[in-house]
Protein backbone atom coordinates (compact mmCIF):
# COMPACT_ATOMS: atom_id res chain seq x y z
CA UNK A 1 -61.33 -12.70 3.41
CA UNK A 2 -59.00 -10.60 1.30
CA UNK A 3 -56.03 -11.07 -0.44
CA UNK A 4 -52.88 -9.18 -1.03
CA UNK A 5 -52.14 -9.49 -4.50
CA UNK A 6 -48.58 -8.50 -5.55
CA UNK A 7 -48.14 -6.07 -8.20
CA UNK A 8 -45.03 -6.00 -10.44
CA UNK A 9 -42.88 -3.29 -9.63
CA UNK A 10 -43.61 -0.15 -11.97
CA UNK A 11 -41.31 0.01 -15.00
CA UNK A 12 -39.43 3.03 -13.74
CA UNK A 13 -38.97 1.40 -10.13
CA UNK A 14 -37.06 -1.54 -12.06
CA UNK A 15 -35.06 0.58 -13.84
CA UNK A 16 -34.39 2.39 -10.52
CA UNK A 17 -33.75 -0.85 -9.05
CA UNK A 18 -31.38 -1.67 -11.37
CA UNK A 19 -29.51 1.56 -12.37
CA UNK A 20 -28.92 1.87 -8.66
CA UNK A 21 -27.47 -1.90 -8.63
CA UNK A 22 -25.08 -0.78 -10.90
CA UNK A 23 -24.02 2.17 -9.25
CA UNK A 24 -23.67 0.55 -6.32
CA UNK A 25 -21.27 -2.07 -7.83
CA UNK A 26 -19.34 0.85 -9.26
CA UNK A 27 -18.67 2.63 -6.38
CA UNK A 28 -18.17 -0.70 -4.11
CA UNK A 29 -15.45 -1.21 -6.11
CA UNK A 30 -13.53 1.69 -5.99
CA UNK A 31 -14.63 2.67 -2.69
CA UNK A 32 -16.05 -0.83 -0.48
CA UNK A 33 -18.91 -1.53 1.09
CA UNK A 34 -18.82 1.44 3.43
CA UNK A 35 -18.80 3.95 0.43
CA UNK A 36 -21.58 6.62 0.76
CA UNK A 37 -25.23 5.50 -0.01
CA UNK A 38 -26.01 9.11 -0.84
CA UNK A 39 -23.25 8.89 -3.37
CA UNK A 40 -24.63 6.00 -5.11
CA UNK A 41 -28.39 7.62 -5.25
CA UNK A 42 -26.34 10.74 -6.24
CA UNK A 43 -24.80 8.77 -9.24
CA UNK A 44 -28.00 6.72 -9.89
CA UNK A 45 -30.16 10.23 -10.61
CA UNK A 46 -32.56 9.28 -7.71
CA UNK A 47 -32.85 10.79 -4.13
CA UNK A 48 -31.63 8.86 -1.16
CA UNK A 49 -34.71 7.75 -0.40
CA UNK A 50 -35.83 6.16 -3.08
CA UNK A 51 -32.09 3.91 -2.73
CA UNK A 52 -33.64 3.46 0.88
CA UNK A 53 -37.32 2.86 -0.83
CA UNK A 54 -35.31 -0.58 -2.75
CA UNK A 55 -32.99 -0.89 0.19
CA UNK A 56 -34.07 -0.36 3.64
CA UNK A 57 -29.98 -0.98 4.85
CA UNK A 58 -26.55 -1.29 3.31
CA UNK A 59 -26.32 -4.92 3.86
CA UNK A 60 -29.97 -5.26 1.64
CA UNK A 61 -27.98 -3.45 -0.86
CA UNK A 62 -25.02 -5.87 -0.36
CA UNK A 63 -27.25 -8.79 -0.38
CA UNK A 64 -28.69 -7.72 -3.58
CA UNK A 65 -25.56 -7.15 -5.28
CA UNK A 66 -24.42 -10.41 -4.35
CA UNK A 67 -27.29 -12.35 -5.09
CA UNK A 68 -26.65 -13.80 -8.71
CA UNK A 69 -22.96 -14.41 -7.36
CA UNK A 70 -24.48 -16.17 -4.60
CA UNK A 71 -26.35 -18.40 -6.63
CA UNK A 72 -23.20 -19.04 -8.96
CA UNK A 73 -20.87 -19.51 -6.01
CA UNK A 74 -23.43 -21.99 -4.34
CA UNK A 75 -23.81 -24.24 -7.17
CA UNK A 76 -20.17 -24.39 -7.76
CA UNK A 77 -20.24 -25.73 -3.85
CA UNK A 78 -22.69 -28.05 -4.76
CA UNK A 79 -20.92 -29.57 -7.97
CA UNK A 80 -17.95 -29.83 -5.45
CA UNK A 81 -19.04 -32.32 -3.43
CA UNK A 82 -18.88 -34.88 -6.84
CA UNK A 83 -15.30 -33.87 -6.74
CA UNK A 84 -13.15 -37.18 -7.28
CA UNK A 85 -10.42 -35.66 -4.49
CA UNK A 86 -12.34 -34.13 -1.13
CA UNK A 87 -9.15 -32.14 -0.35
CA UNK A 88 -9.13 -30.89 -3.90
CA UNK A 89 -12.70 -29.66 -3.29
CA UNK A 90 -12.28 -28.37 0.00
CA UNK A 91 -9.24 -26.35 -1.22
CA UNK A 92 -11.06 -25.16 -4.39
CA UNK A 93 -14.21 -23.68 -2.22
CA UNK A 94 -11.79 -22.20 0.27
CA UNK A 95 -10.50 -19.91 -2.94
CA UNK A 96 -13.68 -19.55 -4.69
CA UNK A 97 -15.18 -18.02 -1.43
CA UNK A 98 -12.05 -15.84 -0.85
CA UNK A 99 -12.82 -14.47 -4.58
CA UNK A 100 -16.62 -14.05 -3.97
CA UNK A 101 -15.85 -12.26 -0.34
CA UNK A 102 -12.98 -10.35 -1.85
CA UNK A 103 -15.07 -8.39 -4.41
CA UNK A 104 -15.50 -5.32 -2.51
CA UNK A 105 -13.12 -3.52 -0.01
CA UNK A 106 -14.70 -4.58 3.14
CA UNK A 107 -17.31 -7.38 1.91
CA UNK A 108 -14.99 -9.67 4.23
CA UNK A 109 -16.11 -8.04 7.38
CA UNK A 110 -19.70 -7.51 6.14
CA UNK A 111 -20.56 -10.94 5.63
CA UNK A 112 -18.48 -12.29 8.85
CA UNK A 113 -20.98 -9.61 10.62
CA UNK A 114 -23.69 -12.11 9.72
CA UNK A 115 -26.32 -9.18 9.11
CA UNK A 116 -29.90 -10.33 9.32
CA UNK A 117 -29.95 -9.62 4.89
CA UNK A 118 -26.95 -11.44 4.60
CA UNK A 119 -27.48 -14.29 7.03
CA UNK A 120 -29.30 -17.11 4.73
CA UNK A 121 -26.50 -16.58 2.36
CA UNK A 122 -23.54 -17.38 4.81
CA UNK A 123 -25.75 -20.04 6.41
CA UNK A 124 -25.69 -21.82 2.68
CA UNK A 125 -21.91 -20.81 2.76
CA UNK A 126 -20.84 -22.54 6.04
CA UNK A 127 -23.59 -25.18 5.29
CA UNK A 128 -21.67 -26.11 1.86
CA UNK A 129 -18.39 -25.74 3.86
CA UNK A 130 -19.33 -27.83 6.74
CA UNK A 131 -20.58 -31.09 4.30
CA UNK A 132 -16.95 -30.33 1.86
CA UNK A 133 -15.00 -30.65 5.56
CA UNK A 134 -16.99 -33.65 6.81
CA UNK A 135 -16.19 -35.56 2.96
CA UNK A 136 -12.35 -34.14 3.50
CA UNK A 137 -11.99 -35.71 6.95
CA UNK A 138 -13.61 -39.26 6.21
CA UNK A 139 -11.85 -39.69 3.33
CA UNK A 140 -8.77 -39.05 5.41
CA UNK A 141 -7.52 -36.02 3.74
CA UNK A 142 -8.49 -33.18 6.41
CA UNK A 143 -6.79 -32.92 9.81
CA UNK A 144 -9.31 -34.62 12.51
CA UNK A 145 -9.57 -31.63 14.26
CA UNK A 146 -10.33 -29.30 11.40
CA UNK A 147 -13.64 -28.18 11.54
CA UNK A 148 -16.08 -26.25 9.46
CA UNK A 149 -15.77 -23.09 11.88
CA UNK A 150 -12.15 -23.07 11.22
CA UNK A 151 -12.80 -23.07 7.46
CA UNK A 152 -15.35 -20.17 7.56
CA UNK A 153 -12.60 -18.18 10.06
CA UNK A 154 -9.92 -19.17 7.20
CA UNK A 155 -11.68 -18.01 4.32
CA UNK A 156 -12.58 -14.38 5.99
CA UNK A 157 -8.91 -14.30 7.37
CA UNK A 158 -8.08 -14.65 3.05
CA UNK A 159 -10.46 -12.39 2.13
CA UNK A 160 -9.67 -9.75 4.31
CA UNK A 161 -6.10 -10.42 3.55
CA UNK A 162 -6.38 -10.02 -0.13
CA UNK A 163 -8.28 -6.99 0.52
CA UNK A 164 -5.51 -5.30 2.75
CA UNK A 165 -2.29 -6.88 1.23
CA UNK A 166 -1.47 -7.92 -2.53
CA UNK A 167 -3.51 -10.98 -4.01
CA UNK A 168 -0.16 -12.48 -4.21
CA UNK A 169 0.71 -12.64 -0.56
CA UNK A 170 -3.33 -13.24 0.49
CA UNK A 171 -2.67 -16.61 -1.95
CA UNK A 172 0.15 -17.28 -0.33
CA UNK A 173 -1.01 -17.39 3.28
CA UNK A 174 -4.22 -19.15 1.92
CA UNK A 175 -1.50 -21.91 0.54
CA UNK A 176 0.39 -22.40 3.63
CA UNK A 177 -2.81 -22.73 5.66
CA UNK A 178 -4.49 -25.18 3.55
CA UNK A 179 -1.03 -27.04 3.72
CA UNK A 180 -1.28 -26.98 7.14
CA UNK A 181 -5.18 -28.16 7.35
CA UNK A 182 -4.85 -31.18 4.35
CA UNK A 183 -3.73 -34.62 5.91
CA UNK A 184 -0.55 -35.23 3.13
C-alpha cells in the first residue's frame, strides 16, 4: 500500500502563488473579474500557464482572492447571530455582504453564478443568511414572508448596484428595501 505524501509547494511556486494573487487583485480592481488572465501572468513575470498551473479557472482565482475575506466576512456572520436586535443583524450582514461582493467590478455576478470554486463559500453565505432571517422573523422583526432566497437576491441586486451606479444611490436602494423587509 502506498501513500501520497504531500510536498510543500517549492519556494518559487509560493512566491508565484502569491505575486500572482496580488496582481490579480490589482487588476480586478481596476478592471473586474473578467479582466485578462494573460494580463495578470503578464504583470506577475510568469507565463499563462503557470497562472493556469495555481489556477485551473478564473473563478479558482476568484475563490482564492477571496478566501481570507471569506473567512473574515463569515465570522462577522457568525458573531451576528449574538446580536441583541435580529433586524439590526440581519441589516448589518445584508451591507457587509454587499461590501465583500462589491470588491471587484463584476464579483456580483460571479458569485450569484454559483461556480463549482465558489460554491462552498456562497453555501456558508446563504447558510449564515438563512439562520440571521429565521432569528429576524421569530423575534418578530422580519416580514413573515421574507425568506433567505430573497435576502441572497437582495444582496446581489446591492452589489451589482453599487458596482453600476454610485455607492450612494446602491445604499440608498439597499435602505429602502430593508425598510420594506423589517417588521417596524
Amino acid at each position: 500500500m502506498t501513500e501520497t505524501v504531500r510536498r510543500r509547494p517549492r519556494a518559487d511556486a509560493r512566491r508565484n502563488r502569491e505575486r500572482l494573487l496580488a496582481e490579480a487583485d490589482a487588476v480586478f480592481r481596476e478592471e473586474g473579474t473578467g479582466a485578462s488572465l494573460e494580463r495578470v501572468a503578464r504583470r506577475t513575470g510568469v507565463a499563462i500557464g503557470t497562472l493556469y498551473g495555481h489556477f485551473p479557472t478564473r473563478a479558482a482565482l476568484i475563490a482564492a482572492l477571496l478566501d481570507a475575506r471569506n473567512q473574515e466576512l463569515f465570522a462577522h456572520g457568525d458573531g451576528l447571530a449574538e446580536h441583541p436586535d435580529p433586524a439590526l443583524a440581519l441589516a448589518d450582514w445584508i451591507r457587509a455582504v454587499v461590501r465583500h461582493a462589491a470588491a471587484y467590478q463584476g464579483l456580483a455576478a460571479a458569485l450569484a453564478a454559483r461556480s463549482d470554486e465558489l460554491q462552498d463559500s456562497c453555501h456558508r453565505l446563504t447558510a449564515i443568511g438563512d439562520r440571521l432571517v429565521d432569528r429576524a422573523r421569530r423575534a418578530g422583526a422580519l416580514r413573515g414572508d421574507t425568506t433567505g432566497v430573497d435576502v441572497f437576491t437582495l444582496m446581489n441586486a446591492a452589489a451589482w448596484a453599487r458596482e453600476h451606479d454610485t455607492e450612494a444611490q446602491a445604499d440608498r436602494l439597499l435602505d429602502l428595501a430593508l425598510a420594506g423587509m423589517i417588521a417596524r
